[in-house]
Protein backbone atom coordinates (compact mmCIF):
# COMPACT_ATOMS: atom_id res chain seq x y z
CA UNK A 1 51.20 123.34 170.28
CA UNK A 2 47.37 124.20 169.72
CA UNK A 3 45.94 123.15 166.46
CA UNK A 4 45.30 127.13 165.37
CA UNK A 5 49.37 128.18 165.91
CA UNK A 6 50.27 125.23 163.64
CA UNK A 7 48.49 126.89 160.98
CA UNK A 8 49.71 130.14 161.94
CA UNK A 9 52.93 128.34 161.51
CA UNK A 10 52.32 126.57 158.44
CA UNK A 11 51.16 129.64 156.88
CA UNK A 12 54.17 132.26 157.68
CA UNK A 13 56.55 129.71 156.28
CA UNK A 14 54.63 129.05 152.52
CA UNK A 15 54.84 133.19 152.72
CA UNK A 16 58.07 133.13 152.80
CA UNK A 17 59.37 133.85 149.24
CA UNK A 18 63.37 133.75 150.53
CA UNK A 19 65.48 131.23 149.27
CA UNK A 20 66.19 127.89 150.56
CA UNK A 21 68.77 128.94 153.14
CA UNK A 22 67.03 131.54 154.59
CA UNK A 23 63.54 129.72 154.81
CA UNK A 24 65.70 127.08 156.73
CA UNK A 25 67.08 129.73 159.22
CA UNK A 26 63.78 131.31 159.91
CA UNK A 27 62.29 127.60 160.28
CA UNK A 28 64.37 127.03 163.00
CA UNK A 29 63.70 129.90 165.07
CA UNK A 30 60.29 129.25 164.38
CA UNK A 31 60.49 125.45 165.57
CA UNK A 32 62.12 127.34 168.70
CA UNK A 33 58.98 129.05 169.44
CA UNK A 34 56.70 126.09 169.19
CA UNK A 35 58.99 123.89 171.93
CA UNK A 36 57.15 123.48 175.16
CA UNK A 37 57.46 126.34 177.49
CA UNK A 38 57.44 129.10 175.13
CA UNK A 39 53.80 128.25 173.66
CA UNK A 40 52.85 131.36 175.58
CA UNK A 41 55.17 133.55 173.96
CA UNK A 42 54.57 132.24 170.29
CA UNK A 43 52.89 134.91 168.66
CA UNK A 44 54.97 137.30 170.00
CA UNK A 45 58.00 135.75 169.98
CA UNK A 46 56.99 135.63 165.63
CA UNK A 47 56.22 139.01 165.74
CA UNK A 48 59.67 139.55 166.89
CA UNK A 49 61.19 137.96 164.27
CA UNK A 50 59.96 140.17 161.61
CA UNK A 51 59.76 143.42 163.30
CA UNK A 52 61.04 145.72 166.53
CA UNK A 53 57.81 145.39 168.48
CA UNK A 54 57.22 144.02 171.75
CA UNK A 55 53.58 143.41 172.36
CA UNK A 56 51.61 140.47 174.68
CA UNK A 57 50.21 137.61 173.57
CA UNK A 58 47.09 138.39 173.35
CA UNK A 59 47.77 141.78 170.87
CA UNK A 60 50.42 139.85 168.66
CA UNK A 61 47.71 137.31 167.95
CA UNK A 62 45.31 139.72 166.77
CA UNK A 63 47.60 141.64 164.60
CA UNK A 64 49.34 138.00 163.11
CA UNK A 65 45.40 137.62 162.32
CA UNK A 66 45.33 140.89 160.61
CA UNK A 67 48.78 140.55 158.48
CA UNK A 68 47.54 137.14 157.12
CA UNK A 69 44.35 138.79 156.35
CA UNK A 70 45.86 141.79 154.66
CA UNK A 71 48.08 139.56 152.41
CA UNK A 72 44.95 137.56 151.10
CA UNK A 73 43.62 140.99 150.03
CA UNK A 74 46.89 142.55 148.33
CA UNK A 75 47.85 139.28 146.67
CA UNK A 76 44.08 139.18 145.76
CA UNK A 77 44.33 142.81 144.27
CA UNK A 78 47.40 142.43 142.71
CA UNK A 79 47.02 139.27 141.37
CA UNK A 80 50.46 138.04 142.13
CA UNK A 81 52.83 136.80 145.57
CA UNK A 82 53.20 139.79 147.17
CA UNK A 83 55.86 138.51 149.83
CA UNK A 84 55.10 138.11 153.70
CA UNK A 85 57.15 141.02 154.18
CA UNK A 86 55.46 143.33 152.08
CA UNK A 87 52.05 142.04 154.13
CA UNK A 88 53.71 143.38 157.58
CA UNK A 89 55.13 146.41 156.19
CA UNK A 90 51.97 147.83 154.52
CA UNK A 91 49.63 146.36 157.92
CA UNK A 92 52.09 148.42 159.80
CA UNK A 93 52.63 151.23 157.83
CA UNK A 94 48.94 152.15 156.29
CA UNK A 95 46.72 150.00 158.26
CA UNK A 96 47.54 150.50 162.06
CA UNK A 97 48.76 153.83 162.29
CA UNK A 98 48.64 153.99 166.06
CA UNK A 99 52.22 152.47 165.49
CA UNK A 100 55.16 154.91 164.72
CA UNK A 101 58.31 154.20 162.54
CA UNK A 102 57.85 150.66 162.85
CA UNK A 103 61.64 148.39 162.38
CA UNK A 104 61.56 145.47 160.01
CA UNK A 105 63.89 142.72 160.75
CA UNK A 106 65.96 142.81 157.40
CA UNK A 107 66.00 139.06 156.14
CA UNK A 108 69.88 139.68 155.24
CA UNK A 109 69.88 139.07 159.17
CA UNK A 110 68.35 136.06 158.76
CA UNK A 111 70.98 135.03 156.09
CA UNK A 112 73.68 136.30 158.18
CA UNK A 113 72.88 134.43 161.55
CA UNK A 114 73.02 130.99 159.28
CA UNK A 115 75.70 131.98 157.22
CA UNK A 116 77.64 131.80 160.65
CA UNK A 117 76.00 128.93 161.74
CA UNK A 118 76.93 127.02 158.70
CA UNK A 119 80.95 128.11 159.30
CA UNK A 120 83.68 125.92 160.26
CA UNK A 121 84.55 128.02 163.57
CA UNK A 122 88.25 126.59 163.15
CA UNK A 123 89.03 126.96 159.47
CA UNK A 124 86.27 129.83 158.23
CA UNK A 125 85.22 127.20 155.92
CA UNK A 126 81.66 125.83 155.47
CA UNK A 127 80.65 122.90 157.80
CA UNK A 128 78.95 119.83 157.20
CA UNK A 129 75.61 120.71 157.64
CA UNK A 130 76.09 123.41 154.65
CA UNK A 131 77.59 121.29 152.58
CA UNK A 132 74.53 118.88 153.23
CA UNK A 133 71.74 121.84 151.96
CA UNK A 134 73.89 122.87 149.22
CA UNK A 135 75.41 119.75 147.45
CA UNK A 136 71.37 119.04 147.01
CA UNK A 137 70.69 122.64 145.29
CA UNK A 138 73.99 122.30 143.06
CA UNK A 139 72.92 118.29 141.78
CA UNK A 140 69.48 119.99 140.91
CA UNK A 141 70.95 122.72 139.23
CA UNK A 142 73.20 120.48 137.46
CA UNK A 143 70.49 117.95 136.54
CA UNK A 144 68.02 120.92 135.08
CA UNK A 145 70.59 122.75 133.01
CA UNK A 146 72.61 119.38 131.28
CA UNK A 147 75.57 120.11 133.34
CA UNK A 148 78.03 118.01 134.86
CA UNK A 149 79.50 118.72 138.82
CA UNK A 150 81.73 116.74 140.60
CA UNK A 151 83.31 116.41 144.05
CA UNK A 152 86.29 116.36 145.52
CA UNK A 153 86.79 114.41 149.18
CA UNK A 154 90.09 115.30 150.78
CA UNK A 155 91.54 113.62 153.59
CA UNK A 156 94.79 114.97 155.68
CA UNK A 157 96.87 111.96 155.60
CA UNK A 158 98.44 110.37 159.12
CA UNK A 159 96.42 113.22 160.92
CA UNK A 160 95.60 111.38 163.89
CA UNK A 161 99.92 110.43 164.17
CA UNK A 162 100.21 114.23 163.77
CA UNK A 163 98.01 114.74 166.35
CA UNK A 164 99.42 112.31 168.60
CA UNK A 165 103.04 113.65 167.74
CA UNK A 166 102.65 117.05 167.83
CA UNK A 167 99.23 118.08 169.91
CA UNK A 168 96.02 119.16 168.74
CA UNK A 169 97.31 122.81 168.41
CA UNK A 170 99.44 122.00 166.13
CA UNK A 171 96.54 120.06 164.44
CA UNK A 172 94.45 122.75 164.68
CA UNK A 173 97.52 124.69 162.55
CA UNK A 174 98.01 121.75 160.10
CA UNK A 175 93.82 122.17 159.81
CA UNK A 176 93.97 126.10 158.90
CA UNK A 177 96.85 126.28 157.03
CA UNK A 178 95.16 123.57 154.43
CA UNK A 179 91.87 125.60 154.58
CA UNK A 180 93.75 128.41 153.30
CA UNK A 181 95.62 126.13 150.21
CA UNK A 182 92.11 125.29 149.52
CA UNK A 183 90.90 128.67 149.26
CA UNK A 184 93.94 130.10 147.88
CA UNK A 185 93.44 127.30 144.97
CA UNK A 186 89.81 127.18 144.17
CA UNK A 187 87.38 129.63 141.63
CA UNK A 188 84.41 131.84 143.24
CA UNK A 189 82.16 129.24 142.95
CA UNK A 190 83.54 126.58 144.56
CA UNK A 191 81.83 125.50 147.83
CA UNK A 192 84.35 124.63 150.09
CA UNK A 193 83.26 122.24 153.19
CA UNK A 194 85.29 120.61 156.59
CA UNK A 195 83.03 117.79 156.19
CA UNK A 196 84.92 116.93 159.72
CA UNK A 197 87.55 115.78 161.87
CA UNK A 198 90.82 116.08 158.94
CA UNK A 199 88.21 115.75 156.34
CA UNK A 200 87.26 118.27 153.57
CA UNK A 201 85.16 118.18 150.80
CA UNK A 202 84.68 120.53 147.39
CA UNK A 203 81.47 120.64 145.37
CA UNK A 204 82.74 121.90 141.80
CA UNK A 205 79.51 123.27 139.95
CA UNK A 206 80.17 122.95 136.44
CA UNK A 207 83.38 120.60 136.28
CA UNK A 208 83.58 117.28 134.95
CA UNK A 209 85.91 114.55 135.74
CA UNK A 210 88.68 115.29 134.29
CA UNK A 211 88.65 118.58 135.42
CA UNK A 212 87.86 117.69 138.73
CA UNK A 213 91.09 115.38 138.73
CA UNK A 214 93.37 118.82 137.53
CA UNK A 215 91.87 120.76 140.58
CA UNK A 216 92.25 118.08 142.92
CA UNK A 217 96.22 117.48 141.37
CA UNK A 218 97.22 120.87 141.36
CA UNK A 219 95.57 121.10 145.30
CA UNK A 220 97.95 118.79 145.95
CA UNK A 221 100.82 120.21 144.10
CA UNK A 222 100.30 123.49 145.40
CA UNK A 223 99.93 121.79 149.29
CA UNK A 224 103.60 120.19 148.76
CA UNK A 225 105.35 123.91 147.59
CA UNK A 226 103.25 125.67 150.63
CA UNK A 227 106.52 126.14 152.64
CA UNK A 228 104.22 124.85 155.67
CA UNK A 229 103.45 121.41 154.66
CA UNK A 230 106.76 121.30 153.14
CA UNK A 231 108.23 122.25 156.49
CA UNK A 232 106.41 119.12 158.23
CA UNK A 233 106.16 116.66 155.06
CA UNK A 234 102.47 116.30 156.01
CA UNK A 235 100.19 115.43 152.40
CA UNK A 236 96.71 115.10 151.58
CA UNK A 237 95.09 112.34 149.28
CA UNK A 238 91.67 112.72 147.83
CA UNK A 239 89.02 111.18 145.60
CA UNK A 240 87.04 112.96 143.07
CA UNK A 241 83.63 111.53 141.27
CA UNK A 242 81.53 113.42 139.13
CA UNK A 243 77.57 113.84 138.31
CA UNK A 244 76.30 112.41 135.82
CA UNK A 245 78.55 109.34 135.64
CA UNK A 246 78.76 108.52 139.32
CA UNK A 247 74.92 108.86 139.69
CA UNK A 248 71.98 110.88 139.81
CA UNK A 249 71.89 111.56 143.46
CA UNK A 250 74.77 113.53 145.48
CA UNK A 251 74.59 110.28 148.19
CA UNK A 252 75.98 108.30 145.13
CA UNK A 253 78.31 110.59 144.12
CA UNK A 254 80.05 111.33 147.50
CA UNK A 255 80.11 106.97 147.87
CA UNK A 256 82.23 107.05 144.49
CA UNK A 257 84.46 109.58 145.90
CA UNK A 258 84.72 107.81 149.46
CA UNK A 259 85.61 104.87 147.90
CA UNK A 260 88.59 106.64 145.39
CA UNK A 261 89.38 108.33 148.49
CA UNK A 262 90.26 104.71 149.96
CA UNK A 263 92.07 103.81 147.37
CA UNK A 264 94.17 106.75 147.30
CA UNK A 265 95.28 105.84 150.88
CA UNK A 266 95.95 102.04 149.70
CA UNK A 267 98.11 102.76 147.41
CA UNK A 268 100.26 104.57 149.43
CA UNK A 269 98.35 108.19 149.74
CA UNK A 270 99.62 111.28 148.54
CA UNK A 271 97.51 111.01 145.83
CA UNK A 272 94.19 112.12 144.15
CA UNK A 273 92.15 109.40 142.70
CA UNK A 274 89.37 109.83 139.98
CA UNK A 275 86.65 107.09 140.93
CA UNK A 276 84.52 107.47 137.78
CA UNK A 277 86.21 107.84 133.84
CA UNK A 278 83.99 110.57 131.62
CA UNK A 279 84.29 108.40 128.95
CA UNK A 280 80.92 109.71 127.10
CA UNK A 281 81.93 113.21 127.36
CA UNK A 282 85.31 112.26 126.25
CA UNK A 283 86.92 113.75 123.10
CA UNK A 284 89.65 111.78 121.23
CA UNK A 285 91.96 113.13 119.28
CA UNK A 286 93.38 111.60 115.36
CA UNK A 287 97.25 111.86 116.31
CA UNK A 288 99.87 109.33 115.06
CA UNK A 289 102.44 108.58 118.31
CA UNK A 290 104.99 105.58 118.23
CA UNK A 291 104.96 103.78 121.44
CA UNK A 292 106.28 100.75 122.85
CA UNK A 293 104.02 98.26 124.58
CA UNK A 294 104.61 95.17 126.95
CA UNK A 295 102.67 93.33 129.08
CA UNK A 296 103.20 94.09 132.71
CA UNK A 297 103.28 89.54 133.56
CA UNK A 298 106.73 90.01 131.11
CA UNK A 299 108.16 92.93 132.15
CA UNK A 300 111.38 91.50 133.10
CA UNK A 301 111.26 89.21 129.99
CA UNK A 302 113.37 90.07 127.11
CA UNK A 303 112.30 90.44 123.28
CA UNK A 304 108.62 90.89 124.12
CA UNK A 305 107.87 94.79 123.67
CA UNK A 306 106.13 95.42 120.78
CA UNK A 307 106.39 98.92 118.67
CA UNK A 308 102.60 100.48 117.76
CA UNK A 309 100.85 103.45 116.42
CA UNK A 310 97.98 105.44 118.40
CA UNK A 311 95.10 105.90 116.08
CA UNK A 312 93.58 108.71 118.49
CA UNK A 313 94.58 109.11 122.11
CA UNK A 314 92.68 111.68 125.20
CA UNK A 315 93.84 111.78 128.75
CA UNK A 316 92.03 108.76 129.28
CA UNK A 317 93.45 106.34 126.80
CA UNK A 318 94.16 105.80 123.39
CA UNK A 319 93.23 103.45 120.03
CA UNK A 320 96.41 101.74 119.35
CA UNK A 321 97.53 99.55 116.29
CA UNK A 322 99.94 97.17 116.17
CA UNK A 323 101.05 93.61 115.60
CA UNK A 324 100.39 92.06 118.75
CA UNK A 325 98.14 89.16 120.34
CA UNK A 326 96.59 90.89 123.00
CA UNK A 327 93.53 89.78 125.41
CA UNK A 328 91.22 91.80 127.20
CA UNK A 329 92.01 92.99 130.50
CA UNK A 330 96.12 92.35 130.10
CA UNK A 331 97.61 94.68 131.16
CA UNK A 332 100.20 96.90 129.53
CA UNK A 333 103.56 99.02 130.42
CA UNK A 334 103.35 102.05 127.79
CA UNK A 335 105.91 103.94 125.91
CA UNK A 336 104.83 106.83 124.18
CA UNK A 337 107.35 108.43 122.17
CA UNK A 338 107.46 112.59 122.64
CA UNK A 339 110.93 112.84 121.09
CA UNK A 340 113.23 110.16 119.98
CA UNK A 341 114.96 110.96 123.77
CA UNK A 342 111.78 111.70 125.48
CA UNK A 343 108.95 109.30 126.16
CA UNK A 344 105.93 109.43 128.34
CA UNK A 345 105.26 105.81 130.73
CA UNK A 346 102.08 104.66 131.64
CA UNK A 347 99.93 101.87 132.72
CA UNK A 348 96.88 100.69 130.37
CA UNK A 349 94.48 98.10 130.11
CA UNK A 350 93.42 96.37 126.99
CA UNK A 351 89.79 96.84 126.79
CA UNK A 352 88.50 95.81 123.50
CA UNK A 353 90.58 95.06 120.50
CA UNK A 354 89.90 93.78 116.64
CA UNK A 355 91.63 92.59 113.29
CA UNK A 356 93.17 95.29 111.27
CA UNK A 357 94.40 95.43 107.99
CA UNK A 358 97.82 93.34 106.95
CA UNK A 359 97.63 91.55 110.11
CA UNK A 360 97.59 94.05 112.20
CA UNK A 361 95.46 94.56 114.79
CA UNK A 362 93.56 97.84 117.10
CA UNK A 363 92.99 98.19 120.41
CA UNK A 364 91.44 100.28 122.99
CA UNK A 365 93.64 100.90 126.06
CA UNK A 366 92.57 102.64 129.15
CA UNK A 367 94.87 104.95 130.79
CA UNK A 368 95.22 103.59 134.91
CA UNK A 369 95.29 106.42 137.80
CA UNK A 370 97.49 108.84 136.21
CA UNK A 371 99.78 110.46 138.09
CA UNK A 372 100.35 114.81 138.16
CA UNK A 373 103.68 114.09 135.74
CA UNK A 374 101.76 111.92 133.31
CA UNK A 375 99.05 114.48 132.87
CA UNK A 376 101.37 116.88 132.47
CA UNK A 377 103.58 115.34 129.93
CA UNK A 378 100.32 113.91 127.92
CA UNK A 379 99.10 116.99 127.80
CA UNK A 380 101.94 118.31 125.58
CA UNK A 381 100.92 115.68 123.24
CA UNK A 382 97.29 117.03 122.73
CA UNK A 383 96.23 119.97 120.65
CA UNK A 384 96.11 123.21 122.73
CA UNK A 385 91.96 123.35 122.13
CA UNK A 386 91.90 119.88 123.69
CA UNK A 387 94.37 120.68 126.84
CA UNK A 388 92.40 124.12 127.59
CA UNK A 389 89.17 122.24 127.59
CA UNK A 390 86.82 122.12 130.77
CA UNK A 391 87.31 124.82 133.61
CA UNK A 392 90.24 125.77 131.75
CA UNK A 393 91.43 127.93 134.49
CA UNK A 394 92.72 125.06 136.61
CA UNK A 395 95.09 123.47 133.40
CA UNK A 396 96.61 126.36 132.27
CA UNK A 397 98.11 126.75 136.44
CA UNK A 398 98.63 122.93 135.94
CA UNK A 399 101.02 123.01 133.37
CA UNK A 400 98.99 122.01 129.99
C-alpha cells in the first residue's frame, strides 16, 4: 500500500466521530481494502463504504480528494468537527451536482454488521471478542466516575462428561438453555459474554462485591429450579471479583475471578466464589447477637465453646466480645443466635483481636465463603436499609 492511500486511510478513520465499536467495524473493512490484491480497488472500494456509487479508480480518487478537501473548509467555517459524513453528504449533494439522489451507507449498518459479528452464533450471547472491547470501555467508565464493577466467570461444571455422555447436541442444549437462565436473570445493563467452550462471563457495571456474589448466587439458584438443569442435575460454579479491589486493570480483575473460579471447583463446585472481600466499602452495623464460638482444631472436644456478643456485624464478618484466648488466624465454628431455637452457622477467622474491659476481650472475625443459606439467614439479621443496599434488585429476588 502506496505511501498517499495510507494517509487517505489514516485520515477517514480520525474523521470518524462514531463510537468505539463502530470505528472498529469500519477499520476492518478498511484494513480489507488495503490487503494485497485489492490495492487497485481501494478508493473505490472506500467510496463504497459510505455511499451507493460505483465509480473507477481513477474518479473515486479524485472525489476522496475533494471530500477531504471540503471537510477542511466546513470544519474551518464552522469552527467545530463537522463529521466525515456530513463532508460526503454536502460534496455530494451541493458540490457535484452531476450526481442524482446520491445513497449514504447509514453507519447503523456498520453497527449492525459487528453487532452480529460480536454474537455467540450458538447461544445469541456476546462472544469473546466483545467482551474483550467492552470490559475495557466499562473499567474506564468505572475508573472516571468513582464506581465500582465487577465480574462474574461461570463455568458449566463436568461439561466435557456431559458431552462425552450425552453428545454435543445435547451440549449444545445444556449451552442454550443456560444462556437463557443468564438472560432471564440479569438487569439491562449487564453484558453477557460465552467467553468459550462451557465458559461464560458477566461484566456488572455498577455492582460491587457483594452484590456481585447475590447475582452470581441467585444465577445459581435460579439454574437448579430451571426444570431443565433440574431434569439432568447438571450445575454451574463461578467466581466473581470486583474493580477497584481486585485491580485497576480488567486483566487483573478477570485473574481474581479465574482463580475463585478454581476454587469453586476444588471445593466441590456448585458454588459461586467471591475472590476479593469489599472490606473498604463495607458498612457495619451496631447490633447486639449472642453467639457461640469454638475453634474448628476442638470441634469434637467438649466444654470448649465459648458464649459472646457481636459489637457490629455485615455480611462479611463481625466485631465480637467475649472471654476467650484467641490467636490470629484460628479459626472458628460460629453460632449466631436468631431465636433461642434458631441459629445461623458459619465459619470465621480471627483476624485481629484486643483487651476489653473486665477481662474481656474483642475481636474481628471474617466471615469464610458463605454459602446462598447463610446469606440468606444473615440477612434477616441486618436492618432492611443495609440488606437492600447495592443493586438492590438482585437481594430483594434473593430473599433479603
Amino acid at each position: 500500500m502506496d505511501k498517499e492511500k495510507q494517509i487517505i486511510k489514516k485520515t477517514v478513520l480520525s474523521l470518524l466521530s462514531e463510537d468505539e465499536v463502530n470505528w472498529h467495524a469500519i477499520s476492518e473493512q478498511i484494513d480489507a481494502l488495503s490487503v494485497p490484491g485489492h490495492s487497485d480497488t481501494f478508493y473505490s472500494g472506500l467510496l463504497e463504504l459510505f455511499i451507493h456509487l460505483s465509480v473507477s479508480e481513477e474518479i473515486a480518487k479524485a472525489h476522496w480528494q475533494r471530500i477531504l478537501e471540503n471537510y477542511n473548509f466546513l470544519a474551518k467555517s464552522l469552527n467545530r468537527n463537522v463529521g466525515l459524513r456530513v463532508a460526503i453528504f454536502d460534496y455530494f449533494i451541493n458540490l457535484n451536482k452531476a450526481l442524482d439522489n446520491p445513497i449514504l451507507v447509514e453507519i447503523h449498518l456498520f453497527k449492525e454488521n459487528e453487532r452480529l459479528a460480536m454474537l455467540d452464533g450458538l447461544t445469541g450471547l456476546f462472544n469473546r471478542r466483545y467482551f474483550d472491547i467492552n470490559v475495557v470501555k466499562e473499567f474506564r467508565r468505572a475508573k472516571r466516575y468513582n464506581k465500582d464493577c465487577s465480574l462474574l466467570l461461570l463455568d458449566l461444571d463436568n461439561f466435557k462428561k456431559i458431552n462425552d455422555t450425552k453428545g454435543h447436541l445435547f451440549g449444545d442444549m445444556v449451552l442454550k438453555n443456560l444462556a437463557a437462565v443468564l438472560i432471564s436473570t440479569s438487569r439491562e445493563e449487564d453484558i453477557l459474554c460465552r467467553y468459550g467452550g462451557e465458559e461464560f462471563i458477566v461484566i456488572l457495571p455498577e455492582t460491587a462485591a457483594n452484590g456481585a456474589l447475590c447475582y452470581g448466587e441467585r444465577l445459581r439458584l435460579n439454574l437448579q429450579s430451571a426444570p431443565f438443569f433440574q431434569e439432568h442435575g447438571i450445575t454451574v460454579s463461578g467466581g466473581v471479583a470486583s474493580f477497584p479491589l481486585g485491580g485497576d486493570s480488567p486483566y487483573e480483575v478477570l485473574d481474581i475471578a479465574d482463580k475463585a473460579l478454581y476454587r469453586a471447583k476444588a471445593k466441590g463446585k456448585d458454588m459461586i466464589i467471591s475472590g476479593v472481600g469489599d472490606k473498604r466499602r463495607e458498612k457495619r452495623y451496631p447490633i447486639k447477637l449472642k453467639l457461640s464460638c469454638q475453634s474448628l482444631a476442638l470441634a469434637f472436644t467438649p466444654n470448649t465453646t465459648i458464649h459472646a456478643l457481636t459489637q457490629d456485624i455485615s455480611f462479611s464478618g463481625a466485631r465480637v466480645s467475649m472471654d476467650a484466648n484467641y490467636e490470629v488466624g484460628d479459626r472458628l465454628i460460629i453460632n449466631i443466635e436468631k431465636s433461642p431455637n434458631e441459629t445461623v452457622l458459619v465459619v470465621g477467622t480471627v483476624v485481629w483481636g484486643n483487651e476489653g474491659r473486665e477481662m474481656t476481650r474483642e475481636y474481628g472475625i471474617k466471615f469464610n465463603d458463605l454459602k446462598t443459606e447463610q446469606l440468606k439467614a444473615l440477612g434477616t439479621l441486618l436492618p432492611r436499609d443495609y440488606r437492600r443496599r447495592d443493586t438492590i434488585s438482585r437481594t430483594e429476588s434473593f430473599g433479603f
